[in-house]
Protein backbone atom coordinates (compact mmCIF):
# COMPACT_ATOMS: atom_id res chain seq x y z
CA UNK A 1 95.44 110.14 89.98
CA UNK A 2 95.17 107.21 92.54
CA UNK A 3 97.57 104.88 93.02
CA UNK A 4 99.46 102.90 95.45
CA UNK A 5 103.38 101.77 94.49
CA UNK A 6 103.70 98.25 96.00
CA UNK A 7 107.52 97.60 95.82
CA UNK A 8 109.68 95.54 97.46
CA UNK A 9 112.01 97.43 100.54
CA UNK A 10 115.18 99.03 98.94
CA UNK A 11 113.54 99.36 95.54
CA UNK A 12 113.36 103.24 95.92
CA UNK A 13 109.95 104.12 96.32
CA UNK A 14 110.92 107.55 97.55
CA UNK A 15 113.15 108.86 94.64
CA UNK A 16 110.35 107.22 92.44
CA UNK A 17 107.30 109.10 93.70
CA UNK A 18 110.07 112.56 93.81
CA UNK A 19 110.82 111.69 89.86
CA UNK A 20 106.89 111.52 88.98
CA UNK A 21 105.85 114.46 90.51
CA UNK A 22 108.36 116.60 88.36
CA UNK A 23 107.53 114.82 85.83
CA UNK A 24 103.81 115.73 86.35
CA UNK A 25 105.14 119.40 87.19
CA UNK A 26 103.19 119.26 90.36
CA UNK A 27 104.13 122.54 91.98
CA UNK A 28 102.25 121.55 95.65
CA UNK A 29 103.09 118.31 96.90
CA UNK A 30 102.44 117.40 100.61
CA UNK A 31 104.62 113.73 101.72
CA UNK A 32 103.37 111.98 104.81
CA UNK A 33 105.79 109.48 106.49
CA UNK A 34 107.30 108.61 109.84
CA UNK A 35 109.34 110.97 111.53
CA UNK A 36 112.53 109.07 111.04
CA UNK A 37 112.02 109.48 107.51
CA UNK A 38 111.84 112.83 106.54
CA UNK A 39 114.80 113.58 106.01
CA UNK A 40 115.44 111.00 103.12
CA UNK A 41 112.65 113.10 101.15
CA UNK A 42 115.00 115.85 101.47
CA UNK A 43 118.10 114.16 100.53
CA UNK A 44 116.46 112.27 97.60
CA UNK A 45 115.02 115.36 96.36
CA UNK A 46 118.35 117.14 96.58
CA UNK A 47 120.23 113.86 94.11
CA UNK A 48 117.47 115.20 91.42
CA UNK A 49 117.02 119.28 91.97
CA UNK A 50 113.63 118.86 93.53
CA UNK A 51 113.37 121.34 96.38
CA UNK A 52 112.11 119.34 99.97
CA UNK A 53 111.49 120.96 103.45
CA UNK A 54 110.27 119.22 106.80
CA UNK A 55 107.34 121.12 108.41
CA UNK A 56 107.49 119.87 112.47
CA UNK A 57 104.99 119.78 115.04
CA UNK A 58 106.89 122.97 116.94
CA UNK A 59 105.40 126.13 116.20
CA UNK A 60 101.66 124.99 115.89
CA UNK A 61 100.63 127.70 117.05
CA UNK A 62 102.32 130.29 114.40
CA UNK A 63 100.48 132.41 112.15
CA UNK A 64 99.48 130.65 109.07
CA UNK A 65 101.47 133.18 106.72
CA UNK A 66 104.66 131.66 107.71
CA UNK A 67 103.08 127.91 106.33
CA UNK A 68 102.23 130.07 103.21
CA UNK A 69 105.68 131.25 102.42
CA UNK A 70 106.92 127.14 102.69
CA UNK A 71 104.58 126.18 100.65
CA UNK A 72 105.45 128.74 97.91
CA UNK A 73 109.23 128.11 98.50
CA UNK A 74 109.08 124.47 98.56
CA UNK A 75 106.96 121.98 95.59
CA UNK A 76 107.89 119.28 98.68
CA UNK A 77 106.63 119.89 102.19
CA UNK A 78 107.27 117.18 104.11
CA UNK A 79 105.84 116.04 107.21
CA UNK A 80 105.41 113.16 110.11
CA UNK A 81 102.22 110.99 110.61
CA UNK A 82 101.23 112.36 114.09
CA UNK A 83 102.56 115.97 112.97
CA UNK A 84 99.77 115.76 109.99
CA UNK A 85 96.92 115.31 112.89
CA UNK A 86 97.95 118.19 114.55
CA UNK A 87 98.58 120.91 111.68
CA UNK A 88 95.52 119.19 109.55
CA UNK A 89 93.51 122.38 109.66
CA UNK A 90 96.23 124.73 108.50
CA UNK A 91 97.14 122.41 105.70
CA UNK A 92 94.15 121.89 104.43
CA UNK A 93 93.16 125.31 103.63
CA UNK A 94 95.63 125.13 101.42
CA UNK A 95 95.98 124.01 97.31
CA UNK A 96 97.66 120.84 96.66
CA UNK A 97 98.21 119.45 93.69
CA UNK A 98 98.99 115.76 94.97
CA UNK A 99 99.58 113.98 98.63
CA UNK A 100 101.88 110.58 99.08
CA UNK A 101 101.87 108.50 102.12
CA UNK A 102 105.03 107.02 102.38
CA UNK A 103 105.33 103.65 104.04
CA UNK A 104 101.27 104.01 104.17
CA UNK A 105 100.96 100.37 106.27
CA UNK A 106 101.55 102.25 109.10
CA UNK A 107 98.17 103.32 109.06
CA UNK A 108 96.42 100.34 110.42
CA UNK A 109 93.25 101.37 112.75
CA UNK A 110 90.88 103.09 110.76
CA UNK A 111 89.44 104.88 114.04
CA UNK A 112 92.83 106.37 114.99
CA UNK A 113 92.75 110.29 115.11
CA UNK A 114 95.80 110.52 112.59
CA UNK A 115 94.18 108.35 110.26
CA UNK A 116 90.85 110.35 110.39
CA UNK A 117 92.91 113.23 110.03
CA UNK A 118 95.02 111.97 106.80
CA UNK A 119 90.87 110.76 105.33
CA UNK A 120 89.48 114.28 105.89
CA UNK A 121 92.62 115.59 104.78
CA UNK A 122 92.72 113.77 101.31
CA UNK A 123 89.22 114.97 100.49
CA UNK A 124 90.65 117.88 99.04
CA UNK A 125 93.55 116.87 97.00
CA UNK A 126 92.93 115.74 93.47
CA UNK A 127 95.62 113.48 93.25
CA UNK A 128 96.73 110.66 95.69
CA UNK A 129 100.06 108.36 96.12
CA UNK A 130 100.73 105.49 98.48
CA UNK A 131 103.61 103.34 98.72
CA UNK A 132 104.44 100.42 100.87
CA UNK A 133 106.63 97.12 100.98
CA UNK A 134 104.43 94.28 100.16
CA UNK A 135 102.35 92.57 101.81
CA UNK A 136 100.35 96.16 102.01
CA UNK A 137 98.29 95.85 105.50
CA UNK A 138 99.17 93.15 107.92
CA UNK A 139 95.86 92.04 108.30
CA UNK A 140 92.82 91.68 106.31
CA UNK A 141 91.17 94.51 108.52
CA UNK A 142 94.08 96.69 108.36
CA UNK A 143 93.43 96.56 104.38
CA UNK A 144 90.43 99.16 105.16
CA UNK A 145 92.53 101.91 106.18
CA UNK A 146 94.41 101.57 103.25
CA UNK A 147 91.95 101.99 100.77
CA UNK A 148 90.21 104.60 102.73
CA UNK A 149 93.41 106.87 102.69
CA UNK A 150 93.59 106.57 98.93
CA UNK A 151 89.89 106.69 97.66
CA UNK A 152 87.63 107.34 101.04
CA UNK A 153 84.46 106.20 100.75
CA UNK A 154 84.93 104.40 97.97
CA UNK A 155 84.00 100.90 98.84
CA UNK A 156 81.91 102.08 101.58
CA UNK A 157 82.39 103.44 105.77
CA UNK A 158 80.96 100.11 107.98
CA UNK A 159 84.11 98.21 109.12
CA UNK A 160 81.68 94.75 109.20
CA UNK A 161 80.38 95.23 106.22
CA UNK A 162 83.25 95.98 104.41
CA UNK A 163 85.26 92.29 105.94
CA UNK A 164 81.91 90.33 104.81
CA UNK A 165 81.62 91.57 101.69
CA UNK A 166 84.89 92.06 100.79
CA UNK A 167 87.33 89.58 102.60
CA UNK A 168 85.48 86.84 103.89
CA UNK A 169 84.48 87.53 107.29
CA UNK A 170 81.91 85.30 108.91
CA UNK A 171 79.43 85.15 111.80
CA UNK A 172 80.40 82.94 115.09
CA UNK A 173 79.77 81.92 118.53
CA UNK A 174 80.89 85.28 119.16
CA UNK A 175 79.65 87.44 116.62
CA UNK A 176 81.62 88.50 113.17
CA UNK A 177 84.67 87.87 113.19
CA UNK A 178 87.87 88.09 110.52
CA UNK A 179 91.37 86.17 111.29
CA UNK A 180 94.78 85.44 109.36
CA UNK A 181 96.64 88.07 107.06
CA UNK A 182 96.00 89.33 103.82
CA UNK A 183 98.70 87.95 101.96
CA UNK A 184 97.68 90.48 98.94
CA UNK A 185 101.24 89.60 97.01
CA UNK A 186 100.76 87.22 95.59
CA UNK A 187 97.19 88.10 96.62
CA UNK A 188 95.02 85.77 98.16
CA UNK A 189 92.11 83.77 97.82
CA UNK A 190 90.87 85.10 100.71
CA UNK A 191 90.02 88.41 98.89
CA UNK A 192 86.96 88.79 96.63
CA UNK A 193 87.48 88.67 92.94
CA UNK A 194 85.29 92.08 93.14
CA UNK A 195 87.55 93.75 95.33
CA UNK A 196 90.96 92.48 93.18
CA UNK A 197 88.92 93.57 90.12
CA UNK A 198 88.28 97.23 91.58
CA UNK A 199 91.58 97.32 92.98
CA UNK A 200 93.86 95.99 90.64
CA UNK A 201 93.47 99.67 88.49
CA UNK A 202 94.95 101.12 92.00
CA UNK A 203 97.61 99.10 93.01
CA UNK A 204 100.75 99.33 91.28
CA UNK A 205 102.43 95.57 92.58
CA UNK A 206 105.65 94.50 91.30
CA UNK A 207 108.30 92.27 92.88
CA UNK A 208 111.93 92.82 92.70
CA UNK A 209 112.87 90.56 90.16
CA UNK A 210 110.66 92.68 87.78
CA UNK A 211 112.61 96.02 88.81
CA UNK A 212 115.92 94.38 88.59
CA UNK A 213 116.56 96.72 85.66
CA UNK A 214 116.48 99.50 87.44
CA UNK A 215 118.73 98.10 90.73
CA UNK A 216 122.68 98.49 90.59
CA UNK A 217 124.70 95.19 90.92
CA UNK A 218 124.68 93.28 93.94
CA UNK A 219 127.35 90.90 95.22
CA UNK A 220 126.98 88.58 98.27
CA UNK A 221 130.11 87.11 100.03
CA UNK A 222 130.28 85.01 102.76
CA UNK A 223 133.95 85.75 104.40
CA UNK A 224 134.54 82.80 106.88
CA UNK A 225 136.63 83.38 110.07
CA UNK A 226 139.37 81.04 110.98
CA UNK A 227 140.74 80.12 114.24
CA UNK A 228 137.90 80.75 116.83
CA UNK A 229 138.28 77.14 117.73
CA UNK A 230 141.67 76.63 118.28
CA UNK A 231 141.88 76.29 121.96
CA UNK A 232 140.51 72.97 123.04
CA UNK A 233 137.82 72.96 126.02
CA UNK A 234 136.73 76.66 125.66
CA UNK A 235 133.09 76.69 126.72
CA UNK A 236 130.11 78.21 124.38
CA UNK A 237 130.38 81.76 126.59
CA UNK A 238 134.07 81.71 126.00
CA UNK A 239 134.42 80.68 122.08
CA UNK A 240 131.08 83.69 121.99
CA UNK A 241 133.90 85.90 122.75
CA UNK A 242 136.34 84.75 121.07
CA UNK A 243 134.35 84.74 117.54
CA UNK A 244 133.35 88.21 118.23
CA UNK A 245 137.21 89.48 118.53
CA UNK A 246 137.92 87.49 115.04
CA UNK A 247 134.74 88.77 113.05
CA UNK A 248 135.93 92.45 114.68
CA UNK A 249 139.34 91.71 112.94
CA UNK A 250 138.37 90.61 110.04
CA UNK A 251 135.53 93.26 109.46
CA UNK A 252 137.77 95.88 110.00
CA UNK A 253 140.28 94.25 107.44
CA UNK A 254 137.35 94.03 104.80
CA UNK A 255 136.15 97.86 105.83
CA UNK A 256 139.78 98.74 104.98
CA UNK A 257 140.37 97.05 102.08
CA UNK A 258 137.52 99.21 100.21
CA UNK A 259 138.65 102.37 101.98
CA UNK A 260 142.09 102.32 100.49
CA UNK A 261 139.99 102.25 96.71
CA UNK A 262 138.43 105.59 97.90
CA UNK A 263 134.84 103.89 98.83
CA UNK A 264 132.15 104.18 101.48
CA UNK A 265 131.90 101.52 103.58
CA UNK A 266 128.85 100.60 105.62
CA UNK A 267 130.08 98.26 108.83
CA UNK A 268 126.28 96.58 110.52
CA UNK A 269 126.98 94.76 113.91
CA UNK A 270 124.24 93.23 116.06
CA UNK A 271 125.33 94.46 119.30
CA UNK A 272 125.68 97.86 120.36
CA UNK A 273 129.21 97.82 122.67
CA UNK A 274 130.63 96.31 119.35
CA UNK A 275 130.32 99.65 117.42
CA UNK A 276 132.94 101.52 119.57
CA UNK A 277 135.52 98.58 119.61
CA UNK A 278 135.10 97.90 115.49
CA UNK A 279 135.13 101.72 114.99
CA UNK A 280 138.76 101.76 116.73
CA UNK A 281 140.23 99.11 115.04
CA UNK A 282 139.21 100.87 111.49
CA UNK A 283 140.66 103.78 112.54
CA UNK A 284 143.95 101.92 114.13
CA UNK A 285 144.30 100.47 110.73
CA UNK A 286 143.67 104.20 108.96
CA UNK A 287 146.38 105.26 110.82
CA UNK A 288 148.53 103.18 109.85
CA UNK A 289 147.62 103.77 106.30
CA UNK A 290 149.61 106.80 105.34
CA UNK A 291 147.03 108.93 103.19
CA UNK A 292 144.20 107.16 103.86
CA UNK A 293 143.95 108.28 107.62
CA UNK A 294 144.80 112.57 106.63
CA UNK A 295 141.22 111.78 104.50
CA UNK A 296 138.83 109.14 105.85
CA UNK A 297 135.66 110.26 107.63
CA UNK A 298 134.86 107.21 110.55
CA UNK A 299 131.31 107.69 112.42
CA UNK A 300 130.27 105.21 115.30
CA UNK A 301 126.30 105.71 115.88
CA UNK A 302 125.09 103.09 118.24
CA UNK A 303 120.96 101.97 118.64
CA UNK A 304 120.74 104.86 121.23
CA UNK A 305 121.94 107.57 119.58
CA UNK A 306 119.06 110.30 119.09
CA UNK A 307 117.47 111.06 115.91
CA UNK A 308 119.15 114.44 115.76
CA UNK A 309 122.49 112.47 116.09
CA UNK A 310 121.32 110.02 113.06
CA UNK A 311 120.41 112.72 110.56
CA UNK A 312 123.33 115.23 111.06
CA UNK A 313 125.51 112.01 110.44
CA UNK A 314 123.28 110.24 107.41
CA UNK A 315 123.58 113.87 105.80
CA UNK A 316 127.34 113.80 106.32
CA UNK A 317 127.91 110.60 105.18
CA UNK A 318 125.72 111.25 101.86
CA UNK A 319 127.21 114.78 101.01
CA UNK A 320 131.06 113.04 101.53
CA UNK A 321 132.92 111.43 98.78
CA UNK A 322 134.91 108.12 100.06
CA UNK A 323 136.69 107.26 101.69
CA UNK A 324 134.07 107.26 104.93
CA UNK A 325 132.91 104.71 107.22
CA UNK A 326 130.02 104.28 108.89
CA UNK A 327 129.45 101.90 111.88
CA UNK A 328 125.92 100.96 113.63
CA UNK A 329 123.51 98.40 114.73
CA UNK A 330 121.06 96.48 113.50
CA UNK A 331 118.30 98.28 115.63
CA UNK A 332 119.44 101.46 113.44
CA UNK A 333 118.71 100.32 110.12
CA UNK A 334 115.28 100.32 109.71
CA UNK A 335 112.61 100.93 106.59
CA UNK A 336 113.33 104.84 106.98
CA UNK A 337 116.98 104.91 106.05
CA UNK A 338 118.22 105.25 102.74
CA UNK A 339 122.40 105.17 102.37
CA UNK A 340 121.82 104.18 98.41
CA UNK A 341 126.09 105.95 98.31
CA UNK A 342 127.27 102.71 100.12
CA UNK A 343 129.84 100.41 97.96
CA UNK A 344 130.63 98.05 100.90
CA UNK A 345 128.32 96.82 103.62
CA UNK A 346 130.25 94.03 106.12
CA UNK A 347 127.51 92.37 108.43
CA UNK A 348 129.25 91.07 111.30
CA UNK A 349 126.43 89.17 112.87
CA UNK A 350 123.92 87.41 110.56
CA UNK A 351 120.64 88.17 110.54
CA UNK A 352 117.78 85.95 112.53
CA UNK A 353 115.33 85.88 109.76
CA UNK A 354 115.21 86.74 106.09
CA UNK A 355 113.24 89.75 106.64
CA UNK A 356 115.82 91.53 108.41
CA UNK A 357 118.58 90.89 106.01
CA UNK A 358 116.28 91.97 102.92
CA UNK A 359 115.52 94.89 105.42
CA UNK A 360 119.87 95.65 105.72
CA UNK A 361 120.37 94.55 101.70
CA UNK A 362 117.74 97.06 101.16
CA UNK A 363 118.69 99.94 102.86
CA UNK A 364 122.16 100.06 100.40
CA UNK A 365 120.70 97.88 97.53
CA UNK A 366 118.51 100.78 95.78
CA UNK A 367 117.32 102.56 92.83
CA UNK A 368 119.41 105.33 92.79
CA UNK A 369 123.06 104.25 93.19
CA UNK A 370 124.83 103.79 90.05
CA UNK A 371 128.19 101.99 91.56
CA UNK A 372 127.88 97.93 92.09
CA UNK A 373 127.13 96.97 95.79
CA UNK A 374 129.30 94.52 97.44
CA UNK A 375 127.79 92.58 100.94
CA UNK A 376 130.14 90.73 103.08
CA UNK A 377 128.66 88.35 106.24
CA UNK A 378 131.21 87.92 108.46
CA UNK A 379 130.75 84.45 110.24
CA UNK A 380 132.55 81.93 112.35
């Protein structure tokens, strides 16, 4: 009845969690998770027959009937971290079979109002679901909060005691004091053997190489660009320019080559007045293309597009059948987006650090999509 699904990113925590509680036949489920996320609750539901519905922070005010009715319509109510704080009392009053915090290391201070609010909250529901990418808290103190959402009270209220007992902290010039992360997967020696022992019936930790099984197959290609350097003496500013104009080219080329095989393509590019100029030369290409251009659906959402903008055209994009073609930025592909539909994703600009590309590998890369996924880096 407690647990807490530590999974790598793109490993599909969210279908996962949908899948057990049908198979549970839960009938009242409540989902917590960031506001960008919501809507992948609804769309994951959907790809398994599980009715989802968002409840938002507008009408706080309205009378508590109309709450009711959702919650007899729906076995899925979803709704945001900061939204929970503010419709806590109307929730709670009424029956829930189970509650899952999705991506629950966002809930870090164990004084903050919307954690209080999930604690209290939790109190009342008999069973209790957490999922994260691993490591779970980012600190040793942050680890608190995360037990305290799942099992409150469990291992005790006093922040202090709970660090010196529990993960080492120690008295200094200062007073008590607790540095350096928790590094729980693998987990580290800087936790108690008590609190793995107690905790180690809770945590459900796997890595990705253990849910391989269950991932679709994934092919990395490195497509090198030719030519950027041709002109002798062009300066680092220029031959910039010049690389981005032959990585446009060839992206486009690659997009196009899996749009003519009926496919959805995603196309990732690190800067946002790149997703206007690589969306024109896919469709240029379309056009020329016969067929292909009559059918092919081509969205450009930059970084600042608005979350309205970014649902209406992840739902699109999910509900079509290739050939479409998405284009965005990296700023736009964070842990909340799911596009598990995606047989090509071309990466024009490599990642800085591994995290971000497990972050983009992860949002195509998923439990869920039964077609093999194809990468392509574009670099020069």
């Amino acid at each position: 009845s407690i647990c807490s699904t530590i999974w790598p990113c793109g490993t599909g925590k969210t279908l996962t969690h949908l899948a057990a509680t049908r198979a549970a036949g839960f009938r009242h489920v409540l989902a917590i998770t960031k506001t960008a996320g919501r809507r992948n609750w609804i769309r994951d539901g959907a790809r398994i027959g599980i009715s989802a519905e968002m409840i938002t922070g507008r009408g706080v005010d309205e009378p508590a009937e109309v709450l009711a009715e959702l919650h007899e319509q729906h076995p899925i109510l979803v709704v945001g971290y900061d939204v929970l704080e503010a419709r806590a009392p109307g929730l709670s009053v009424l029956p829930w079979d189970a509650v899952i915090f999705d991506e629950q290391h966002k809930f870090k201070n164990l004084k903050a109002r919307r954690t209080q609010a999930a604690i209290e909250f939790v109190r009342h529901v008999p069973v209790r679901w957490g999922g994260t990418a691993p490591p779970a808290p980012d600190r040793r103190r942050d680890l608190q909060a995360q037990i305290q959402l799942l099992m409150p009270d469990r291992f005790g209220r006093g922040k202090w005691g709970f660090l010196r007992r529990y993960c080492g902290a120690r008295r200094g010039a200062f007073g008590w004091h607790d540095h350096g992360p928790t590094k729980c997967c693998p987990v580290s020696r800087d936790l108690s053997l008590e609190l793995l022992e107690r905790l180690r019936y809770y945590w459900d930790i796997r890595s990705k190489a253990e849910l391989a099984p269950e991932l679709p197959a994934l092919t990395r290609v490195i497509r090198h660009v030719e030519g950027v350097d041709a002109e002798p003496g062009m300066g680092i500013e220029a031959r910039l320019v010049a690389a981005a104009k032959y990585k446009a080219d060839e992206a486009a080329e690659c997009a196009l080559e899996a749009l003519l095989e009926r496919g959805k393509v995603l196309v990732v590019t690190g800067r946002r007045r790149d997703v206007e100029v690589l969306a024109g030369r896919i469709g240029r290409l379309a056009a020329k293309a016969g067929d292909l251009n009559r059918n092919l659906w081509l969205c450009a959402i930059p970084g600042s597009a608005s979350l309205a903008e970014r649902e209406r055209a992840v739902d699109e994009y999910m509900e079509r059948a290739g050939p479409a073609c998405f284009v965005t930025t990296y700023g736009w592909m964070d842990e909340a987006l799911n596009l598990q539909d995606t047989d090509l994703m071309v990466v024009c600009q490599l990642p800085w650090t591994p995290g971000q590309e497990e972050q983009l590998t992860g949002r195509v890369h998923r439990i869920g999509m039964t077609r093999p996924v194809t990468i392509v880096f574009i670099v020069a």
